[in-house]
Every structure is written in C-alpha cells, then in structure tokens.
Protein backbone atom coordinates (compact mmCIF):
# COMPACT_ATOMS: atom_id res chain seq x y z
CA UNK A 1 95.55 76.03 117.68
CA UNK A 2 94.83 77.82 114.58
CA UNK A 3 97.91 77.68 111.87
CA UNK A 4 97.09 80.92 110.52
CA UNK A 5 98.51 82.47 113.80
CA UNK A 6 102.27 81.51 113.13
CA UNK A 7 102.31 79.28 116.05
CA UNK A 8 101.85 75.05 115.14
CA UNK A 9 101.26 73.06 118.49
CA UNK A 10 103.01 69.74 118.21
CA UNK A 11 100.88 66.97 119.71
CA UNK A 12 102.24 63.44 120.38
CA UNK A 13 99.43 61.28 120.99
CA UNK A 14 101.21 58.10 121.97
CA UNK A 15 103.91 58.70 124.64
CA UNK A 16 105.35 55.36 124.07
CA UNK A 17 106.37 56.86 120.99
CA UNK A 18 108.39 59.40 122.54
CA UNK A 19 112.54 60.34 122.85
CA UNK A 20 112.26 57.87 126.10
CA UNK A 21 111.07 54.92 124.66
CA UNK A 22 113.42 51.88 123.40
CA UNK A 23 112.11 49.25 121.26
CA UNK A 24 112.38 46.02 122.79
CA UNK A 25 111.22 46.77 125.96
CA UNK A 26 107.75 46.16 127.24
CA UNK A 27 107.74 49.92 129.78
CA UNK A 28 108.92 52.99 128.91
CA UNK A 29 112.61 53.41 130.05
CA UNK A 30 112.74 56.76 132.38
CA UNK A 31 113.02 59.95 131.10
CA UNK A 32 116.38 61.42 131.31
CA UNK A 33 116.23 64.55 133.77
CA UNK A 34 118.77 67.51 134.56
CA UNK A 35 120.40 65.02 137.41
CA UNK A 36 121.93 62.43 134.45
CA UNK A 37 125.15 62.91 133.02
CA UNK A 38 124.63 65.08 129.58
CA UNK A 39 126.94 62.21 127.77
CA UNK A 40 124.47 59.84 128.51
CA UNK A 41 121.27 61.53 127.38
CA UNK A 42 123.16 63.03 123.99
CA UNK A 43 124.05 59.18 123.54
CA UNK A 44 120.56 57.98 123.74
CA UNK A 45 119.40 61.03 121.19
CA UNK A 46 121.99 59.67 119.27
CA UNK A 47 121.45 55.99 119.65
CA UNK A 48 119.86 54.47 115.77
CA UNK A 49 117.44 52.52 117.94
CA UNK A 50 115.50 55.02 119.06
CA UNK A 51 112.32 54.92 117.38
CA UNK A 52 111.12 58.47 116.95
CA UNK A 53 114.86 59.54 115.59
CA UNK A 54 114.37 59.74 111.38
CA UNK A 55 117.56 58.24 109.61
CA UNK A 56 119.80 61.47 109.12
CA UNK A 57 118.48 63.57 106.97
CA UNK A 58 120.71 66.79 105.42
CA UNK A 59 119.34 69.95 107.02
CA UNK A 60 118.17 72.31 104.05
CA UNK A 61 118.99 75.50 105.88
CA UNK A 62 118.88 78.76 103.90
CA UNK A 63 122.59 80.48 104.09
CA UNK A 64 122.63 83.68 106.32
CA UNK A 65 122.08 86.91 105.08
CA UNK A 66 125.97 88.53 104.60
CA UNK A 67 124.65 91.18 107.00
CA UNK A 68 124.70 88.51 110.02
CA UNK A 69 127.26 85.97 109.13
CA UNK A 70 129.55 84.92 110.69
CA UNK A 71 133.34 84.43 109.74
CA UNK A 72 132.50 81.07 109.20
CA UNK A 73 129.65 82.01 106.74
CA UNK A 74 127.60 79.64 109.06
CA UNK A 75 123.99 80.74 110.81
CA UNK A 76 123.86 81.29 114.61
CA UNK A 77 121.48 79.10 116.88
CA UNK A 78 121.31 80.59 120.79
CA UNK A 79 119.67 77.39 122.73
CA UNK A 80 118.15 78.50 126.08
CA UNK A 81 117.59 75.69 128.94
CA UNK A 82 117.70 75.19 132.49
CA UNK A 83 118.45 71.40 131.83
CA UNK A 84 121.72 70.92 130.53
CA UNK A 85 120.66 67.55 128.88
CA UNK A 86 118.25 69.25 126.26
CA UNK A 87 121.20 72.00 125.81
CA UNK A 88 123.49 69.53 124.82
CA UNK A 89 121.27 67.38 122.54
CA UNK A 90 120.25 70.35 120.61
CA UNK A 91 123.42 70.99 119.88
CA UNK A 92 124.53 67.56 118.82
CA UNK A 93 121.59 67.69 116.50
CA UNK A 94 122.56 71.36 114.46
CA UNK A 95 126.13 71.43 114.87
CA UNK A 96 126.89 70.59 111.60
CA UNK A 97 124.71 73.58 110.40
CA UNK A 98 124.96 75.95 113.01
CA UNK A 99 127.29 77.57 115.20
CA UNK A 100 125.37 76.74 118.55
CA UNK A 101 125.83 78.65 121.82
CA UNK A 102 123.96 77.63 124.88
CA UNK A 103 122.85 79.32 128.14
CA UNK A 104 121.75 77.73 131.29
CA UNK A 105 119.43 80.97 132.01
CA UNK A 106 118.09 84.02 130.80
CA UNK A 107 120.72 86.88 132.14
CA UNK A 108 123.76 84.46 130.48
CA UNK A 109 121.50 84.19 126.92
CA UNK A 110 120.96 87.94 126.73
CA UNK A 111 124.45 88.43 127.66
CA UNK A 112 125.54 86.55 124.84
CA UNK A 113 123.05 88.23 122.11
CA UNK A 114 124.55 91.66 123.41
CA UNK A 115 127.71 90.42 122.10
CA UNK A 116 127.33 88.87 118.79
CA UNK A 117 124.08 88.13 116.26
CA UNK A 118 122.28 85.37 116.45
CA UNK A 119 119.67 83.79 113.50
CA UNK A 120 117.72 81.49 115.87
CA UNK A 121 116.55 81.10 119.14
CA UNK A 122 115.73 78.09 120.74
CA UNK A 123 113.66 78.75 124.43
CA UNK A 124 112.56 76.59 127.20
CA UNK A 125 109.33 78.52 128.44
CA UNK A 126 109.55 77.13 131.88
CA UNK A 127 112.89 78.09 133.61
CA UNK A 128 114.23 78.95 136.89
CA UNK A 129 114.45 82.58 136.74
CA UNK A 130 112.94 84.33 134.13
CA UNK A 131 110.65 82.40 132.05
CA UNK A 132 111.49 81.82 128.16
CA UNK A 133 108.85 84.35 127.25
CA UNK A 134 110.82 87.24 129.27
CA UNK A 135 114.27 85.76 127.73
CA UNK A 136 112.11 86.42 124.44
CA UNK A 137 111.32 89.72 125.39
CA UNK A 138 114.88 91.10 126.20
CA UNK A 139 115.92 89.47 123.24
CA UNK A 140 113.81 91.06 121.36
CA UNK A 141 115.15 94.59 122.78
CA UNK A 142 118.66 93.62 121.80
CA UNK A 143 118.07 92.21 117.62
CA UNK A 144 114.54 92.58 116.85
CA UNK A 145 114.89 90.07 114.32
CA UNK A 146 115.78 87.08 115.90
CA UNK A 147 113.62 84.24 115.31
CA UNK A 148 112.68 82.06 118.31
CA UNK A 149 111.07 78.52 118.48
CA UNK A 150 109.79 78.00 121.78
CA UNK A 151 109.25 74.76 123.63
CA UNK A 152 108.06 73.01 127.22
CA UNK A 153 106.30 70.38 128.85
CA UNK A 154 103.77 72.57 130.33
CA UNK A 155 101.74 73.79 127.45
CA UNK A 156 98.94 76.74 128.50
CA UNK A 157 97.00 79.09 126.70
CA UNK A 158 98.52 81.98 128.56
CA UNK A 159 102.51 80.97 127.32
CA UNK A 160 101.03 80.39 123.97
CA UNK A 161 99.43 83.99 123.84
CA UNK A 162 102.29 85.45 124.97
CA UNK A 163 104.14 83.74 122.53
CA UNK A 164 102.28 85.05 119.77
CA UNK A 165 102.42 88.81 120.98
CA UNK A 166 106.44 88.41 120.42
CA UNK A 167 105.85 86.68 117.12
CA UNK A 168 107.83 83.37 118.01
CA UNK A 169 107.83 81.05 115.11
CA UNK A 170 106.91 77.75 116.49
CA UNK A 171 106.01 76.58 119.78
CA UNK A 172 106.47 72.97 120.34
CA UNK A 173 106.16 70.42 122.60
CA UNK A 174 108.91 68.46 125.04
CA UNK A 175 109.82 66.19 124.55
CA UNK A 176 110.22 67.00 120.87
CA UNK A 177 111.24 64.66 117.88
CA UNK A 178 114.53 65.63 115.47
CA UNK A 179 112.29 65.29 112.35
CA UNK A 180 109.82 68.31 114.13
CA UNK A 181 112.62 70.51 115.50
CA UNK A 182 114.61 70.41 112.28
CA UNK A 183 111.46 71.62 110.52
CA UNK A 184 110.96 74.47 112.90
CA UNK A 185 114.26 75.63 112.84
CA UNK A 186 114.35 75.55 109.02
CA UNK A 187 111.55 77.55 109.22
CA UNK A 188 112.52 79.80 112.11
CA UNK A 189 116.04 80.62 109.63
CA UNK A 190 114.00 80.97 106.55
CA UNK A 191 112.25 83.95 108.09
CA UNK A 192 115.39 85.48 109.27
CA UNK A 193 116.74 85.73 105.86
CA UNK A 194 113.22 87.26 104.26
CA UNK A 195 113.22 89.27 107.00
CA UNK A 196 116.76 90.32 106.40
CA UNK A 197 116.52 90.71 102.63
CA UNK A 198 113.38 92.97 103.22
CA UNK A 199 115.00 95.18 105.31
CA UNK A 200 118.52 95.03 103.04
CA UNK A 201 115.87 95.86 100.26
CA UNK A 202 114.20 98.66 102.17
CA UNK A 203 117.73 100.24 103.05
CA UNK A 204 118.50 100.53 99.08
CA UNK A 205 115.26 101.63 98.04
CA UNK A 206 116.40 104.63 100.92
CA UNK A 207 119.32 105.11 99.29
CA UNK A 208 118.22 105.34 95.78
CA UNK A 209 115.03 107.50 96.79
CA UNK A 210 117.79 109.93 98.88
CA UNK A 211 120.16 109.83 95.24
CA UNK A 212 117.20 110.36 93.14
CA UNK A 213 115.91 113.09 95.38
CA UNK A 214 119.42 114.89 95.41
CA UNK A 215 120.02 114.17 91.49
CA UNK A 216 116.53 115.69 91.34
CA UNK A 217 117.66 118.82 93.54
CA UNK A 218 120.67 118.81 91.45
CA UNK A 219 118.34 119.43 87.77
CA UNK A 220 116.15 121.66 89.72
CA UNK A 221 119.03 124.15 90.27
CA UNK A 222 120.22 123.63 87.32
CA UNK A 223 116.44 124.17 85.52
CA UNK A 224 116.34 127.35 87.80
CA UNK A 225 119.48 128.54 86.59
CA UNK A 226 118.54 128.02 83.07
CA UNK A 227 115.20 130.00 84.31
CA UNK A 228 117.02 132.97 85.63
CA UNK A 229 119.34 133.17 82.64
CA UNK A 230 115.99 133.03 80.14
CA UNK A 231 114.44 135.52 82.71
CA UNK A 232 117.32 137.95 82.11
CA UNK A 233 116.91 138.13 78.43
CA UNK A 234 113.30 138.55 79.17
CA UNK A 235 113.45 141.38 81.35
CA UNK A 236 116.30 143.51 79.63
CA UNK A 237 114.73 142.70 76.13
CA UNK A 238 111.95 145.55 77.26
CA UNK A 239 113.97 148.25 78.28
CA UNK A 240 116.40 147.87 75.55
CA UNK A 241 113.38 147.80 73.33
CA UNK A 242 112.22 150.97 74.53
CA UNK A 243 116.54 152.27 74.31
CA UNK A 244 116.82 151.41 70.87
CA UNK A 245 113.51 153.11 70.39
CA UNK A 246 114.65 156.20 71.90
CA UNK A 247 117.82 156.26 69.94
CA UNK A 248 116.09 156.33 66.59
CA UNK A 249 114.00 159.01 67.55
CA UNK A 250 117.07 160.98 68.72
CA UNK A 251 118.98 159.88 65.54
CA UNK A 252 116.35 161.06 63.11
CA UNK A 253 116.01 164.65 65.53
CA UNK A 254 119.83 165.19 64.88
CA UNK A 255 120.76 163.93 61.90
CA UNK A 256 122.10 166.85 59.76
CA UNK A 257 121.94 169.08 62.18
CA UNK A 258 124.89 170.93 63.67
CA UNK A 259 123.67 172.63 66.52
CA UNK A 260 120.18 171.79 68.48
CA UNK A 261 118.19 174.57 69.97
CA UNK A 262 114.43 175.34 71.46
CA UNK A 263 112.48 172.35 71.50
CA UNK A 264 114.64 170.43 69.75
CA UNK A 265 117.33 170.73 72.51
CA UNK A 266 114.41 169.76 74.99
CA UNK A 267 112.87 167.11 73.43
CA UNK A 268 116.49 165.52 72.86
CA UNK A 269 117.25 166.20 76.64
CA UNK A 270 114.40 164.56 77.58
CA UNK A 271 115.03 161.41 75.14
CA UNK A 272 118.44 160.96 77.23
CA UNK A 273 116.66 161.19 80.43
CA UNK A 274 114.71 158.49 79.56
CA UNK A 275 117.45 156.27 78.29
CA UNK A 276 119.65 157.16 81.23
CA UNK A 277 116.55 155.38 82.82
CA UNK A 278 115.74 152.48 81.06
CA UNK A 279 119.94 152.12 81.27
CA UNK A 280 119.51 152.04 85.08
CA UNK A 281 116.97 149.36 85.11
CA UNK A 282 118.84 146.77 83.08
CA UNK A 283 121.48 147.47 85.56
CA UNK A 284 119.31 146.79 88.29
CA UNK A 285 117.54 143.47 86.68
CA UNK A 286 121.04 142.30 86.12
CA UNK A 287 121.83 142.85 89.92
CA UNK A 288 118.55 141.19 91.15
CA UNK A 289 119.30 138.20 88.85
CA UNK A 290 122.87 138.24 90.48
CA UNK A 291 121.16 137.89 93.90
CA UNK A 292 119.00 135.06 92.61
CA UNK A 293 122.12 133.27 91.46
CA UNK A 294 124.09 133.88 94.10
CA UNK A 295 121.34 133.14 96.83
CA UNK A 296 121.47 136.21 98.09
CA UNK A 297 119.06 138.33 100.51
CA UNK A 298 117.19 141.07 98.04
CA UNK A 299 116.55 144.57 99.48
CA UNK A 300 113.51 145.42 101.78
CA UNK A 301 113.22 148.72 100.38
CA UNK A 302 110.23 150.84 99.96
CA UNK A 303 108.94 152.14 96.52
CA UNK A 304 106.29 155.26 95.77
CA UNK A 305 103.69 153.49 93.62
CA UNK A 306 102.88 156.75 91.33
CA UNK A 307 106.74 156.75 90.54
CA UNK A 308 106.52 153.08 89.22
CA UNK A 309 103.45 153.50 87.46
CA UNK A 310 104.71 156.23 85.29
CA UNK A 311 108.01 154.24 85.04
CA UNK A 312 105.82 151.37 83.52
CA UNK A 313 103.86 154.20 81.57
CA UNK A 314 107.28 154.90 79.67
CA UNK A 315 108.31 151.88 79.07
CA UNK A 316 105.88 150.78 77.25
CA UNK A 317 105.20 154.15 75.51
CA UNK A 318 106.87 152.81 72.48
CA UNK A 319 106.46 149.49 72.58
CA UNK A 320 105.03 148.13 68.89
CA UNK A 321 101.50 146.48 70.87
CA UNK A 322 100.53 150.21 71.14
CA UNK A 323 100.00 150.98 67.82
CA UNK A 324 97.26 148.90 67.08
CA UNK A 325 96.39 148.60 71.42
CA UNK A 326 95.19 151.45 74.13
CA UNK A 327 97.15 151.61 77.07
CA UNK A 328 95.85 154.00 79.98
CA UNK A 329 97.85 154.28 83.49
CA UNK A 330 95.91 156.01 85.90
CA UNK A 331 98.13 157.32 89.28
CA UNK A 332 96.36 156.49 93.03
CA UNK A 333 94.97 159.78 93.93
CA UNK A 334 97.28 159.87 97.41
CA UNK A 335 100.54 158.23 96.29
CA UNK A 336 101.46 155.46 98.69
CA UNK A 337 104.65 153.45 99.41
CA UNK A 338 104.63 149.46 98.72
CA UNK A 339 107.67 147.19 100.60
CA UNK A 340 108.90 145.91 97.56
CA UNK A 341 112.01 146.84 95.44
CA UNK A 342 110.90 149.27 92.93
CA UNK A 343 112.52 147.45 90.02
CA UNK A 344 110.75 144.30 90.91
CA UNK A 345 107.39 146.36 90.83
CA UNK A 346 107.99 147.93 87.75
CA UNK A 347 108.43 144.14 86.19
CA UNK A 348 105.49 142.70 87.62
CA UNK A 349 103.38 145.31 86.02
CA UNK A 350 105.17 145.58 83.47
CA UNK A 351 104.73 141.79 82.58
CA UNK A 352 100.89 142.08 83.45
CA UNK A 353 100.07 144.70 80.85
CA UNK A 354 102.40 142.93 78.13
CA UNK A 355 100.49 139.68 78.61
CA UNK A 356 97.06 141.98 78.65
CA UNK A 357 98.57 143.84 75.67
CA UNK A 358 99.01 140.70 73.79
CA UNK A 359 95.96 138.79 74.76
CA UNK A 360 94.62 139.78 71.18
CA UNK A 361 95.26 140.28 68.02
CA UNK A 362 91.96 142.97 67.74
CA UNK A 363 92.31 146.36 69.36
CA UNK A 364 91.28 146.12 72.46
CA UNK A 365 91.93 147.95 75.97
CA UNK A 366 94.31 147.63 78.85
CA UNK A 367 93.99 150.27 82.13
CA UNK A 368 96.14 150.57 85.06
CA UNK A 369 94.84 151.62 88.05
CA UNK A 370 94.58 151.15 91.64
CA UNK A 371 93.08 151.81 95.28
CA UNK A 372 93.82 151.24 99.23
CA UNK A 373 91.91 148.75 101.24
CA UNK A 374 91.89 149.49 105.04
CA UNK A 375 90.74 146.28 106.13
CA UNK A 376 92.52 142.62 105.43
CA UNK A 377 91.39 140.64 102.46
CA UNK A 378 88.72 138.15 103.56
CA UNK A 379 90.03 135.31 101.56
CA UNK A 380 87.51 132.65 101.89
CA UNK A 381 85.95 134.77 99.27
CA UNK A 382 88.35 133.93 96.55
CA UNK A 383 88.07 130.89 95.50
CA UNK A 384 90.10 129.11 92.74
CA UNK A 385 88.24 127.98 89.57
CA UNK A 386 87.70 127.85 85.68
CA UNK A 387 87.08 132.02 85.99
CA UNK A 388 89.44 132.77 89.14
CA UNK A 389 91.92 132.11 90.49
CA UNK A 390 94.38 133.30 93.54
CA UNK A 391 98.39 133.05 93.91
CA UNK A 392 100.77 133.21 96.70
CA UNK A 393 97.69 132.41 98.93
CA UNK A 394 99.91 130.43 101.97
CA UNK A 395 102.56 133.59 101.82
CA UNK A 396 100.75 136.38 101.43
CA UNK A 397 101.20 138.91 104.10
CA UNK A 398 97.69 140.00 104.33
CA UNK A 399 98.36 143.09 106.72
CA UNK A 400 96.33 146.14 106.33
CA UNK A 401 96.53 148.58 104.52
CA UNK A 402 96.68 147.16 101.50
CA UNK A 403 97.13 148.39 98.25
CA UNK A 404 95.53 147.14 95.14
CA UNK A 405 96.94 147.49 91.52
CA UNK A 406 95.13 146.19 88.46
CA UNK A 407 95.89 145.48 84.87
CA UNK A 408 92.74 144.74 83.54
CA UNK A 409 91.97 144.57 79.66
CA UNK A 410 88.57 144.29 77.83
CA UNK A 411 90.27 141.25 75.69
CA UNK A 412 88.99 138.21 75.24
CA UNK A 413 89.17 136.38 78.49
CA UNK A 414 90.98 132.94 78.87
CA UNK A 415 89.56 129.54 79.10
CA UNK A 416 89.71 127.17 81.86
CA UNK A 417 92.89 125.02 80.47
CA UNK A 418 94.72 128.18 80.29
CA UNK A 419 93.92 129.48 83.41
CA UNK A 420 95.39 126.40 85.20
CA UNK A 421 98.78 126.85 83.20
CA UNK A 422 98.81 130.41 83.41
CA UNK A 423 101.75 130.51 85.68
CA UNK A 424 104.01 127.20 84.08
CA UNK A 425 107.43 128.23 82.68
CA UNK A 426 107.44 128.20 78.86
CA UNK A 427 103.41 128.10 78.63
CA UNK A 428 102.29 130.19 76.07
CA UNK A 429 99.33 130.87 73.76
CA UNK A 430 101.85 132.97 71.73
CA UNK A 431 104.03 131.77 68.39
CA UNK A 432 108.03 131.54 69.23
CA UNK A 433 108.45 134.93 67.83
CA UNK A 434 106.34 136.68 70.02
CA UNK A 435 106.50 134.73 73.51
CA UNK A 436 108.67 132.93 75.96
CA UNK A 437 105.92 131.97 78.26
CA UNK A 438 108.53 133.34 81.01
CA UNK A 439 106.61 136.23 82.01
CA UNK A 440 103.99 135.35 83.93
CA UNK A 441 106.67 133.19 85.70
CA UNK A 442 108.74 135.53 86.48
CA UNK A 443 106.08 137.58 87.85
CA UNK A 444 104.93 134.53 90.42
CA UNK A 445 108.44 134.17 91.54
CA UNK A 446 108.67 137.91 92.48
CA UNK A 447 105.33 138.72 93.97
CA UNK A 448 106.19 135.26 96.28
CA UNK A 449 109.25 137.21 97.28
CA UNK A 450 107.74 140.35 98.28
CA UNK A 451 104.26 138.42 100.05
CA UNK A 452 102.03 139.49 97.96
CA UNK A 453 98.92 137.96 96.83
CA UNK A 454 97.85 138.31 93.19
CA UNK A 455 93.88 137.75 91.75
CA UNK A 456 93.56 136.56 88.37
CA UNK A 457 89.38 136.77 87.17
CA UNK A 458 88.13 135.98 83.59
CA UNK A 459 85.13 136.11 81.69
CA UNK A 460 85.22 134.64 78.26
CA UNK A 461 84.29 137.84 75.59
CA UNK A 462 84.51 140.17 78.77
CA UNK A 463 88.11 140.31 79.56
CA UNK A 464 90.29 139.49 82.17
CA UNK A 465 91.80 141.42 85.26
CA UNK A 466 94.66 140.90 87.19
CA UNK A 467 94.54 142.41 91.02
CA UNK A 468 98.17 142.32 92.68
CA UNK A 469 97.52 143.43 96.89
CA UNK A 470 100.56 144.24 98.97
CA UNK A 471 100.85 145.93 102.16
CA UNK A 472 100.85 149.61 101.95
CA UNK A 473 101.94 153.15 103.78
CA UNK A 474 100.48 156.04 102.78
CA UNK A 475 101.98 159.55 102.44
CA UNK A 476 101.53 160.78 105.66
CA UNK A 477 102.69 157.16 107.36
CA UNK A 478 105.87 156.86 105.69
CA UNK A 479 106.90 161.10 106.81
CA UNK A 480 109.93 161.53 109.84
C-alpha cells in the first residue's frame, strides 16, 4: 500500500510471532476470542513473557489542544469493538495517557461522541451492526476532526479505500503489537493537535482580518470626514471670493458719496443681488456638507441648466484666472431640466472650468457649452486609456434624453500619469498656494450621487475636454 496515501498496512509475516504466542511452547496457544473472560486476555497482554510486547516504553503523546481538553487536561481515546477482549486491552495499554471510553457497537460510540470530544478513535472495521467504516462516517458528522486508526483481521481493498475517502490515519492489522498501536495513536493525536492549532490559527487570523477591516472602516470615516471638512473650505472659498470681490467694487462705487442715483444706484443694486446670491450658495454647500456628515438623503430636485450656467458664468466673472484667461459660457438653445440639485451642478462645473482655467500658465481658452442626445450613450465606445477616460461607468443612469455639458479648454492637454490620478484626493499639478487637489474629487463624489457619467479626452498641445451626461427633460416635458 503506498505510504504517501496516509494509510500504512501492518504486515506480520510470522504468526508465531503474534499476541497468541508464548515462548516455551512448541504450538501456538489459542487465540483468545469474545467467549473468554476479558481478565484473562488483558492478563496475557499484560503478561512480560509475551514475546511481541516491547518492555514499557513512556508514550510521547502531544498534550491536547485547550480547545478539547478535558478537566483532567488529559486526551480522549473512543475504542470501538464488538469483542470486549480487544476493548479492554486497549484500554489497559493507554490508560495512563488517555481517558479511554469504549463501545461495544456503533449506535453506543456515536452516542458517546454526541456527548463529549474525543482526540482519537480506535475502530474495528468488521462489527455486528454497522461496520467501523459507517461508525467512521457518523463520527465524522458529529467532530470532523477526530482522528481514527482503524483495524481488523479481514484486510480488503474495498475497507482500505473506504478508509482513505474518510481520511483515517492508520489502518492496521489484528492482531496488532503495543509497539505498532502506540505509534499509530501517537500519530493519530499528533494530527489532532495540528489540526486543531490550524484551525485555532485560522479563527484569529478571522478575528484580526474582521478588527483590521473595522479599524480600517473606522480611518476611512474619519479620512472622509477630514475630506468633507477640506471640501467645505474648498467650495465656500469661491463664492466668498467672488463676495469679497463684489464688496470692493461696491466700496470703491460709494465711498464719499452721500446719496447714489442713476446708474450708480443700479449698478450697486445689482452688486447686492449678486452677493445675496453667492450668500445663498455657501448656505446651501454648508447644508449639503451637513447631509454628507450626517448621512443623510440629499434632495431629488430638478434644476434649469441655463439658470446654472449663468450662475457659474458669475461666479467666476471675477475670479483673478480671468484676467490673463478667456472664459465663454454658451446657454443650450431650448433650456432643459437636469435631476440633480442645482447647487451641486453649479460646483461640478464650476470645479471643471477652474481646473481648465488653471491648466496653464499661457492664455489660453475655456468654453462652456452643451447639447441633448435622444438616444442612450453606446458605451463600448469609450474606452479608458492614456487620452480618455470615463467615470461613474457602473452607476451611471444612462436613460435618454440625455444632456451633455462640456468644459473644454484649448490648454495643454495632460499626460498619461496624470490622467490616471486625475480624480485622487490631494493630487495636484498645482503649488500649495494655488491647489488642494480636492476639486476634481469633489466633483467625482457628486456626479456618483446624481448617476451621472462624466468623459474626460486629452490630446497633448490640443487641449482637453471634459463631457458630464445626465438624464434630461426638456421644456415642454417638465410643463403641468
């Protein structure tokens, strides 16, 4: 039988040598059989003169894993025999090491695994009743790790392959010597406590992978958090850019005058309008941010795209990148309503022409400008690489109509290795003083909220135009 299958096959190829055979005499004395008292046969296993009995020898048994002891700190042997006389040698042999309970058949040995653990199994294969391979079997149902050594008189290919399918340890052969069992049970134990360390082993590396993960969760919320807080600052710096803006202009209108009239008074009427507005969307960043923190649902509100692009138009009317930098915004020729809030709109495009804006030190040009698409965007055609690439793919909401905005500037285009960290938090080609690398962030984060898909395409000394597609009503859809 080959080793490398777990299974050794103990030959004895002189009988006379066996458990029944006395020195001294000139026949073998008779086997002892299930009809002899158990005394008697224990006695003979016992006896010094028995030739195939080593001197004692200490056991070197491997102490039980803590997860299976018992009180007594001692391993568990089950022995499983229709003949009492093997029962009771067996455990005359191990009951210094083990605590040994024996069955007389296979309902009585599974009865006893149900109720406490056992390290080792010792089977008869051939037994009235269900054989040791189904005792095997069940017992494999009830502790999964229990090691077995199997053993009989009637040695066949078929109990030896069934052996093997339940993994048995050893499989020997009656009538066995001390010297062989005590190896096979050393064995058999050894196994139970590797296999009882692994799976100790396994159950900590769970636990540590399910602390690390939440630890993990825990420096994620608290990275977003840091995130939102950054992304605050961010997003009210601009409109309080534009306020302060509008309050010098106001302030140098006034100043030293008592009374405003004509175009004066208009001109400083419309100034306030336009801070009144600016005022209303750092109040309404600070609420979305709120949301974020608080995990709340954001509004499913609709928002007239013409309205937002003039918004954006405004905003950055007197933003410093404009005096060296062209900015045209050019309104959809039928207005048409977008299902996103309008403040979250106005900051996507917002943060699109500031990064076009500041692509490049050299004047250069940045147009707004967009178009309806009455069919679904076929996007097998958009393929990520070095020149394009294409965000939110998995949750965009590709529903037609769609409506397409781009922010496209005549700048000079972005390489592959910034393309691919376009969207990180804190990337920027930028010095400290004039980016956060938060923007184009912020402006993933939002478009994934609202399901819509965004088109990035570069050229290197061409430029580089970003194509944000949401689902669209037009004029006439969106009347009572």
């Amino acid at each position: 039988m080959d080793a490398s299958l777990g299974c050794r096959l103990k030959q004895k190829p002189n009988p006379d040598m066996e458990l029944n055979r006395l020195p001294g005499r000139d026949a073998p004395a008779p086997l002892p059989s299930s009809r002899h008292d158990s005394a008697d046969f224990a006695l003979m296993a016992l006896t010094p003169e028995v030739s195939t009995f080593d001197p004692p020898v200490a056991l070197d048994i491997l102490p039980a894993p803590a997860s299976i002891r018992t009180p007594s700190s001692r391993p568990r042997m089950l022995v499983v025999d229709d003949e009492e006389g093997p029962r009771v040698s067996l455990r005359v042999i191990f009951q210094d090491d083990f605590d040994v309970e024996l069955a007389e058949d296979g309902p009585s040995a599974i009865e006893l695994a149900k109720q406490q653990s056992f390290d080792v199994a010792v089977l008869d294969i051939r037994m009235g009743g269900m054989s040791g391979i189904e005792v095997l079997e069940r017992l494999r149902y009830v502790d999964s790790a229990i090691q077995a050594v199997m053993m009989t008189a009637f040695e066949t290919t078929d109990t030896i392959r069934q052996a093997l399918r339940l993994q048995a340890c050893d499989y020997l052969n009656k009538p066995f010597d001390v010297a062989t069992m005590r190896e096979a049970v050393r064995r058999a134990l050894e196994r139970r406590t590797l296999a009882s360390e692994v799976r100790t082993n396994t159950e900590q590396l769970d636990q540590l992978q399910k602390e690390l993960d939440s630890t993990r969760l825990e420096s994620e919320v608290v990275r977003s958090r840091g995130e939102i807080y950054a992304s605050i600052i961010h997003d009210i710096n601009g409109p309080l850019t534009i306020i302060s803006g509008q309050l010098q202009f106001i302030n140098q209108r006034v100043n030293g005058e008592s009374s405003l009239h004509g175009d004066d008074l208009d001109v400083v009427k419309d100034r306030l309008k336009r801070l009144t507005r600016q005022a209303t969307n750092c109040i309404e960043v600070s609420r979305r941010y709120l949301s974020f923190l608080r995990g709340g649902p954001g509004d499913a509100s609709r928002v007239w795209v013409n309205q937002s692009l003039a918004d954006v138009r405004d905003l950055l009317q007197v933003h410093p990148c404009l005096s060296t930098h062209q900015l045209i915004v050019q309104p959809l020729p039928d207005d048409a309503a977008v299902p996103i809030h309008g403040t979250d709109l106005i900051q996507i495009l917002q943060n699109l022409t500031l990064n076009a804006l500041q692509c490049s030190l050299q004047h250069h040009r940045v147009e707004i400008h967009g178009h309806m698409l009455a069919q679904p965007l076929d996007l097998k055609l958009f393929t990520d690489g070095p020149e394009d690439r294409f965000v939110n793919r998995e949750g965009f909401n590709n529903s037609a109509p769609l409506l397409a905005l781009a922010v496209q500037d005549n700048g000079p285009g972005m390489k592959p290795e910034v393309m691919a960290k376009l969207f990180e938090p804190y990337f920027t080609t930028k010095s400290r003083t004039e980016g956060t690398g938060l923007g184009l962030c912020i402006v993933k984060r939002l478009l994934t909220g609202a399901r819509a898909g965004l088109h990035i395409h570069t050229k290197l000394g061409q430029g580089t135009v970003f194509t944000l597609y949401l689902p669209a009503f037009s004029a006439e859809a969106t009347r009572p």
